[in-house]
Protein backbone atom coordinates (compact mmCIF):
# COMPACT_ATOMS: atom_id res chain seq x y z
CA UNK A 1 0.00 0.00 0.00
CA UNK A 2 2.72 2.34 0.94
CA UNK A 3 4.59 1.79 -2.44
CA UNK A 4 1.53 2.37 -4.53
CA UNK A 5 0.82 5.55 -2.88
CA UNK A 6 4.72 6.59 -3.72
CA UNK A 7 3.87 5.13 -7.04
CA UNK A 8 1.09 7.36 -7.97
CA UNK A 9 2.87 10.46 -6.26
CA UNK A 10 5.91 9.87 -8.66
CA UNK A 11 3.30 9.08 -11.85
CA UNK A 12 0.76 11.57 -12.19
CA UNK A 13 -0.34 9.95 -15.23
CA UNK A 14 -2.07 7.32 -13.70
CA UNK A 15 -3.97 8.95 -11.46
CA UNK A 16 -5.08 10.77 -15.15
CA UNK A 17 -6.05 7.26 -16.36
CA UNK A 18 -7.87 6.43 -12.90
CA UNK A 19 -9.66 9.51 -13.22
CA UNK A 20 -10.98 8.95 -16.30
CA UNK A 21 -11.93 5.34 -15.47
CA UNK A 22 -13.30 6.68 -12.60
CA UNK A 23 -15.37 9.39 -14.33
CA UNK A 24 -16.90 6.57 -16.95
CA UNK A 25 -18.26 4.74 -13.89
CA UNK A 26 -19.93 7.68 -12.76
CA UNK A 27 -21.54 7.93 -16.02
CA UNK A 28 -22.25 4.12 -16.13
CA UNK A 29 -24.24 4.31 -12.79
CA UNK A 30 -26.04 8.05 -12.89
CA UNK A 31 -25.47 8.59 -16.98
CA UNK A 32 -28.90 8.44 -17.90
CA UNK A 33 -29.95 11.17 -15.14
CA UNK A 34 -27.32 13.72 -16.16
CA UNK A 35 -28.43 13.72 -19.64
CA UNK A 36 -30.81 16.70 -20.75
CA UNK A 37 -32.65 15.18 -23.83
CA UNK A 38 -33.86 11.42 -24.40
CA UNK A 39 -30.63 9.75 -26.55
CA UNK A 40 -33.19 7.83 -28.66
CA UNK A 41 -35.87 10.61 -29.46
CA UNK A 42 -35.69 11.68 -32.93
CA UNK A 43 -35.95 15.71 -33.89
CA UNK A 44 -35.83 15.73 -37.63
CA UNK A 45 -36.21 19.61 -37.11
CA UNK A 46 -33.16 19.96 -35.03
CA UNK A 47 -31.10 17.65 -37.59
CA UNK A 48 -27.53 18.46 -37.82
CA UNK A 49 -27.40 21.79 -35.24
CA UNK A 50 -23.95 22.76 -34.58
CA UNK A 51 -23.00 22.43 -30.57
CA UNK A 52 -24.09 25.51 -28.80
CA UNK A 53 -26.19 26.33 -25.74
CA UNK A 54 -29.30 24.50 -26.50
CA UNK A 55 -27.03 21.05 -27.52
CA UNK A 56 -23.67 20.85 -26.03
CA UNK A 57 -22.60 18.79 -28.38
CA UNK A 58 -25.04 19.40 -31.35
CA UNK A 59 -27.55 16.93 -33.12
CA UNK A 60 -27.25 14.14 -35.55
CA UNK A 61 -28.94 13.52 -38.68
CA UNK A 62 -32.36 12.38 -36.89
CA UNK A 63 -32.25 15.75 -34.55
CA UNK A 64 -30.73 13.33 -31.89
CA UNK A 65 -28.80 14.92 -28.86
CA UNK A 66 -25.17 13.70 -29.28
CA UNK A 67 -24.31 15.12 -26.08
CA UNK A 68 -26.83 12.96 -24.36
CA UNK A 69 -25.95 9.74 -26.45
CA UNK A 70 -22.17 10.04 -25.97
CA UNK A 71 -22.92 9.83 -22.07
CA UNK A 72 -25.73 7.07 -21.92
CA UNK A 73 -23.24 4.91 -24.44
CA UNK A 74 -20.43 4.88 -21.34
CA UNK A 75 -22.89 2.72 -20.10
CA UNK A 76 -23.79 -0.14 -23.20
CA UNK A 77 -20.16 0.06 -23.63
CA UNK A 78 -18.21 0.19 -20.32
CA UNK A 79 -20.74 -2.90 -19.82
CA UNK A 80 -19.95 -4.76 -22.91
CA UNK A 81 -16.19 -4.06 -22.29
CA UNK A 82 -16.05 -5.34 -18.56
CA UNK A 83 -18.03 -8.45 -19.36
CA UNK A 84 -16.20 -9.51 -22.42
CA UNK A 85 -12.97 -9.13 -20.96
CA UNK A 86 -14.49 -11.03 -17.17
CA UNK A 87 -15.65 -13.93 -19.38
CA UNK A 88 -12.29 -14.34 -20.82
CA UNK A 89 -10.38 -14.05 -18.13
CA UNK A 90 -12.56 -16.57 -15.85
CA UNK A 91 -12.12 -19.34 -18.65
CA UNK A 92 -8.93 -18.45 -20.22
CA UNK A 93 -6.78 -18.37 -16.98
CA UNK A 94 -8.04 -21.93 -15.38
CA UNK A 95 -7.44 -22.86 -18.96
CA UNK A 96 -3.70 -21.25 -19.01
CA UNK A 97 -3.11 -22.39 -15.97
CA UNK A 98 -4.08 -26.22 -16.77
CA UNK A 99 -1.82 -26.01 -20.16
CA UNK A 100 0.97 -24.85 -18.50
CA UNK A 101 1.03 -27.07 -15.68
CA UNK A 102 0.28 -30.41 -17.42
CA UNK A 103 1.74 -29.29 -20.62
CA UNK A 104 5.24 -31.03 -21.94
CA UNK A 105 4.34 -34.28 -20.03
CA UNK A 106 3.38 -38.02 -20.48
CA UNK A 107 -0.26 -38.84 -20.80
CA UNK A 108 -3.82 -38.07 -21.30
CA UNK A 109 -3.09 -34.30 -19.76
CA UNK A 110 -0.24 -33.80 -21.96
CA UNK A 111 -2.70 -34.87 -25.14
CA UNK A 112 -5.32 -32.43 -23.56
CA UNK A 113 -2.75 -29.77 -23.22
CA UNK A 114 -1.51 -29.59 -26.52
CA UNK A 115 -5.72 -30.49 -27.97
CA UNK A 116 -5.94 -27.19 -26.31
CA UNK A 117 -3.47 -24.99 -27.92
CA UNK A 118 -4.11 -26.38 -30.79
CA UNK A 119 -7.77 -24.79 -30.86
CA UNK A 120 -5.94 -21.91 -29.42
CA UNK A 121 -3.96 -21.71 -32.67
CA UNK A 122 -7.21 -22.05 -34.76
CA UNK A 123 -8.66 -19.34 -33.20
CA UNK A 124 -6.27 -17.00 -33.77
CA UNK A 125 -5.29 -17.68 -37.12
CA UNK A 126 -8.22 -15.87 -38.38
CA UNK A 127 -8.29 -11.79 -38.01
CA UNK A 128 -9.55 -10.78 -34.78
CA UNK A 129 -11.92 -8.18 -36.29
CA UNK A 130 -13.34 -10.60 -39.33
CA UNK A 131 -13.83 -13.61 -37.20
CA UNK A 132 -16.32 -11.50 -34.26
CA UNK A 133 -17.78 -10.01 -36.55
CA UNK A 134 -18.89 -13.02 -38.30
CA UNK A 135 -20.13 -14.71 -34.98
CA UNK A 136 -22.15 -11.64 -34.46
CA UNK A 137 -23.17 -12.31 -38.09
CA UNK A 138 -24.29 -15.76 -37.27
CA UNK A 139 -26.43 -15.04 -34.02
CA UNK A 140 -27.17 -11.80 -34.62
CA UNK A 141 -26.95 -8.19 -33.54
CA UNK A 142 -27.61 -8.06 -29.90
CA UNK A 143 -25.99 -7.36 -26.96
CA UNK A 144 -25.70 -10.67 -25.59
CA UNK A 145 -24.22 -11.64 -28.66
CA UNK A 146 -21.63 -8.68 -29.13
CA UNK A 147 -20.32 -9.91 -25.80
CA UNK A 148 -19.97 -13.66 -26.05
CA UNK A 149 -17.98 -12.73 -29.39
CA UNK A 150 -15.82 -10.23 -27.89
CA UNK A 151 -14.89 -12.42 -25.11
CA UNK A 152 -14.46 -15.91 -27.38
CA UNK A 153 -11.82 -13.78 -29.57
CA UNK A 154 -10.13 -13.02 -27.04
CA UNK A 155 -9.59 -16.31 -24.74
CA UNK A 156 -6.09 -17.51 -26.35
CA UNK A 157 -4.63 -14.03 -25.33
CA UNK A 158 -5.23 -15.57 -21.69
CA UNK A 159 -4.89 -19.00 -22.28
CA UNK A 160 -1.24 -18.11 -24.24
CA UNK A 161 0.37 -15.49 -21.05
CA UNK A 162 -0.81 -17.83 -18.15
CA UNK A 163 0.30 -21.22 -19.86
CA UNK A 164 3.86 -19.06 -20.47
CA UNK A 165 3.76 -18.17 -16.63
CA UNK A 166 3.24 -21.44 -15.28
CA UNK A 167 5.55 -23.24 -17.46
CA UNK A 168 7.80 -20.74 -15.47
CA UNK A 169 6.25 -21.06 -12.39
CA UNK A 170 5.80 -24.93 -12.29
CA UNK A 171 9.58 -25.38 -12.31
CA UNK A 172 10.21 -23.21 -9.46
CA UNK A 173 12.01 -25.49 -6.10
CA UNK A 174 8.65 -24.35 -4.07
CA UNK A 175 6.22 -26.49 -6.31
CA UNK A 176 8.74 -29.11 -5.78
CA UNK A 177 8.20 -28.55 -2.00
CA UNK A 178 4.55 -28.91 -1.93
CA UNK A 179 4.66 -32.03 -3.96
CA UNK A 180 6.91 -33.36 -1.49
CA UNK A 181 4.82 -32.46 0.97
CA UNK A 182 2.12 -34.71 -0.28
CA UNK A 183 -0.28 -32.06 -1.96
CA UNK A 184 -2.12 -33.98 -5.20
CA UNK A 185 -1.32 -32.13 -8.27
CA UNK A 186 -4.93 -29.97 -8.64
CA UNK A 187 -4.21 -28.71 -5.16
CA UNK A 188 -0.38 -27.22 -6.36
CA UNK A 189 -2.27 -25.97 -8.91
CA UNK A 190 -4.73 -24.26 -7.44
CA UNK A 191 -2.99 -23.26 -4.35
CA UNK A 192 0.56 -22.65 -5.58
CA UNK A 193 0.70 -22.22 -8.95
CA UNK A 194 -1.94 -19.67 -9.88
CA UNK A 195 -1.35 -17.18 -7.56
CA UNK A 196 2.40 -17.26 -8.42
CA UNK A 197 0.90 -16.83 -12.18
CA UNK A 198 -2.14 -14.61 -11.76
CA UNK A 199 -0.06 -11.21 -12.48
CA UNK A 200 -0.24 -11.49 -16.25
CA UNK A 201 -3.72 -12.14 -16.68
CA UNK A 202 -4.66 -9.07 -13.81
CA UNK A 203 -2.67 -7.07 -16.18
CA UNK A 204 -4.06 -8.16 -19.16
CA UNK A 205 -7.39 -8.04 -17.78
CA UNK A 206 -7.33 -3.71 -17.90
CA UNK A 207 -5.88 -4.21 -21.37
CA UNK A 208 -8.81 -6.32 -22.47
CA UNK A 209 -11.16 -4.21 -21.12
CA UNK A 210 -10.02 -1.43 -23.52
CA UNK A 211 -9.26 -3.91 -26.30
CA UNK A 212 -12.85 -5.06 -25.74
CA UNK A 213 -14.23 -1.22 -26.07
CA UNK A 214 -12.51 -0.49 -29.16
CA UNK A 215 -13.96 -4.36 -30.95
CA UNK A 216 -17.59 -3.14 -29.73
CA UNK A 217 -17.17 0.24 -31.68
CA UNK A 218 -15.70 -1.56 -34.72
CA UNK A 219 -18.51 -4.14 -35.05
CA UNK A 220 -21.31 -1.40 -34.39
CA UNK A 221 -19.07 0.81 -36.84
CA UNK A 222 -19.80 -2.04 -39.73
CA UNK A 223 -23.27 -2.96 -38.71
CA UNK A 224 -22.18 -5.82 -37.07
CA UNK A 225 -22.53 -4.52 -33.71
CA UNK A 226 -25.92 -2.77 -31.56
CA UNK A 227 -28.81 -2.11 -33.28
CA UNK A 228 -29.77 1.62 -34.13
CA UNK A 229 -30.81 3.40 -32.54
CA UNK A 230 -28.89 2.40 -29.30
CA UNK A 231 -26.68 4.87 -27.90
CA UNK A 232 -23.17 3.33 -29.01
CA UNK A 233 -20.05 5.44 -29.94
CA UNK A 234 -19.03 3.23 -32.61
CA UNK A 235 -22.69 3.50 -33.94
CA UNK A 236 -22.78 7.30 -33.65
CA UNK A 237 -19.53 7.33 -34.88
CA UNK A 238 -20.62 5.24 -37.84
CA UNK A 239 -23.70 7.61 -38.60
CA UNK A 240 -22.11 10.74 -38.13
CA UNK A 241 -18.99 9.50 -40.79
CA UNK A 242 -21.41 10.41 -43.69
CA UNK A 243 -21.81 14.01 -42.45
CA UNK A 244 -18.11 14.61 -42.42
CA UNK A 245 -17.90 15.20 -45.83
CA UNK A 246 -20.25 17.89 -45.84
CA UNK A 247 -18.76 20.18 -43.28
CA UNK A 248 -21.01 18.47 -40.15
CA UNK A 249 -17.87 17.21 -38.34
CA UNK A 250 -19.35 16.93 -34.49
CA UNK A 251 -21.53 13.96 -34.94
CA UNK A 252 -18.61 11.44 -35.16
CA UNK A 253 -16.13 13.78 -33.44
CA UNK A 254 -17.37 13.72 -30.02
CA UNK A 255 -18.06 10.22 -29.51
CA UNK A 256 -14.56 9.46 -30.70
CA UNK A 257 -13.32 11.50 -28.37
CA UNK A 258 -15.20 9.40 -25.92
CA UNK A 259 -13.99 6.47 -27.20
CA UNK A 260 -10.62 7.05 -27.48
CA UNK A 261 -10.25 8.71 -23.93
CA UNK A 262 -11.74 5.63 -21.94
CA UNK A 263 -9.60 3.28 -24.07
CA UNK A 264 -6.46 5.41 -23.07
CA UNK A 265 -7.70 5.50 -19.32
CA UNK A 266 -8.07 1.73 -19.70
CA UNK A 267 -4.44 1.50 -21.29
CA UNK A 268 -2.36 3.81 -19.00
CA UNK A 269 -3.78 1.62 -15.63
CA UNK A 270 -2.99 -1.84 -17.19
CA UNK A 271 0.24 0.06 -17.60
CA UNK A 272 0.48 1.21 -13.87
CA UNK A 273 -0.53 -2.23 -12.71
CA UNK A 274 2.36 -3.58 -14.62
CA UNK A 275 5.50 -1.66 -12.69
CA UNK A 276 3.39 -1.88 -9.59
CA UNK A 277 3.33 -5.91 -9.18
CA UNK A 278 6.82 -6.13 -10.93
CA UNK A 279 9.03 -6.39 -7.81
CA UNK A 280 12.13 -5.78 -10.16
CA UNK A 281 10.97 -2.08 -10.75
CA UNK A 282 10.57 -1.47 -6.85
């Protein structure tokens, strides 16, 4: 506790990143009470007004507030991002862990191991982008569905750092102790080896979150993503695009701005968490 405090005296950047993370939970939680206009009520007559007193951040095409829209979407997409990347984590660390442990040896576990990164491999020979947005494709564009895809792409990132860490881990003289001690193998790897491993995948976990944020607004950017009208800021950013050309540059401005402020929150605390738990930088 007392070297994280330094820590964050000695990096004001990351208290800018916690901030900001900080702020988009405040908006996740009271969002839809701050906002002065319903995000999903069309205005044809207000189409396209530049920001100014009466819209902050000015209208779209359908006379929608973008200033209300950008701050409900923290919500649909701080959700989507958390979940995807908590899914992944949950199935691709036990799953890590398992490969790394078992992996290289003689027997059925060995065969399950390498079964395992095998399917690891097929997953990630196809584009990241292409292949969720072609799950999407096949169930179709819902929430639900954005987020199982978003968190099935990116299971071998988790399965792929822990299995590295315990291959590490597993040959260290203190997993030799317990086994010596008479603990059966799950229990070493439960008890010893994953929280000797876990430090990756906590770090990786912030990443993912971001990584998860930025997929969401690229599938909803294609179609592939939320229905219109939800409040999305790949989905505003996709409908505001067209306008760009003619001079109406705020629709797709703002919500990028959004977007690529949480993302950078997201990115300079997975950072932070990094030199924190890395006793060599201490």
């Amino acid at each position: 506790m007392t070297y994280t405090l330094y820590f964050l005296r000695k990096n004001p950047l990351t208290i800018v990143g916690l901030m900001i993370i900080f702020i988009d939970l405040i908006l996740v939680v009271f969002g839809p009470l701050l906002v002065p206009y319903d995000p999903t009520k069309a205005a044809f007559g207000d189409a396209l007004r530049g920001p100014g007193i009466a819209h902050f951040f000015g209208t779209d095409h359908a006379g929608m507030d973008i200033f209300s829209r950008v701050i409900v979407a923290a919500r649909l997409d701080l959700l989507i991002g958390v979940l995807a990347a908590t899914i992944s984590f949950f199935v691709g660390v036990p799953l890590g862990i398992l490969a790394g442990f078992y992996g290289d040896r003689r027997g059925w576990t060995s065969w399950g191991s390498e079964l395992l990164m095998r399917g690891m491999d097929v997953i990630q020979s196809f584009p990241v982008f292409i292949f969720a947005m072609v799950l999407v494709a096949m169930a179709g564009t819902s929430v639900r569905n954005v987020v199982a895809a978003v968190a099935f792409v990116n299971i071998p990132i988790f399965v792929r750092l822990l299995r590295s860490d315990a291959l590490s881990v597993r040959e260290q003289p203190f997993i030799d102790a317990a086994r010596c001690a008479g603990n059966p193998e799950w229990r070493i790897a439960l008890r010893h080896l994953l929280p000797n491993s876990i430090r990756t995948g906590l770090i990786q976990g912030s990443v993912t979150i971001g990584w998860a944020i930025i997929l969401t607004a690229g599938l909803s950017f294609v179609g592939a993503g939320v229905p219109t009208p939800t409040p999305e800021w790949g989905l505003m950013i996709s409908d505001g695009a067209q306008n760009m050309v003619t001079g109406q540059w705020w629709p797709a401005l703002f919500p990028g701005l959004a977007l690529g402020i949480t993302v950078f929150g997201f990115a300079v605390v997975a950072d932070s968490i990094q030199r924190v738990m890395d006793p060599t930088a201490r």
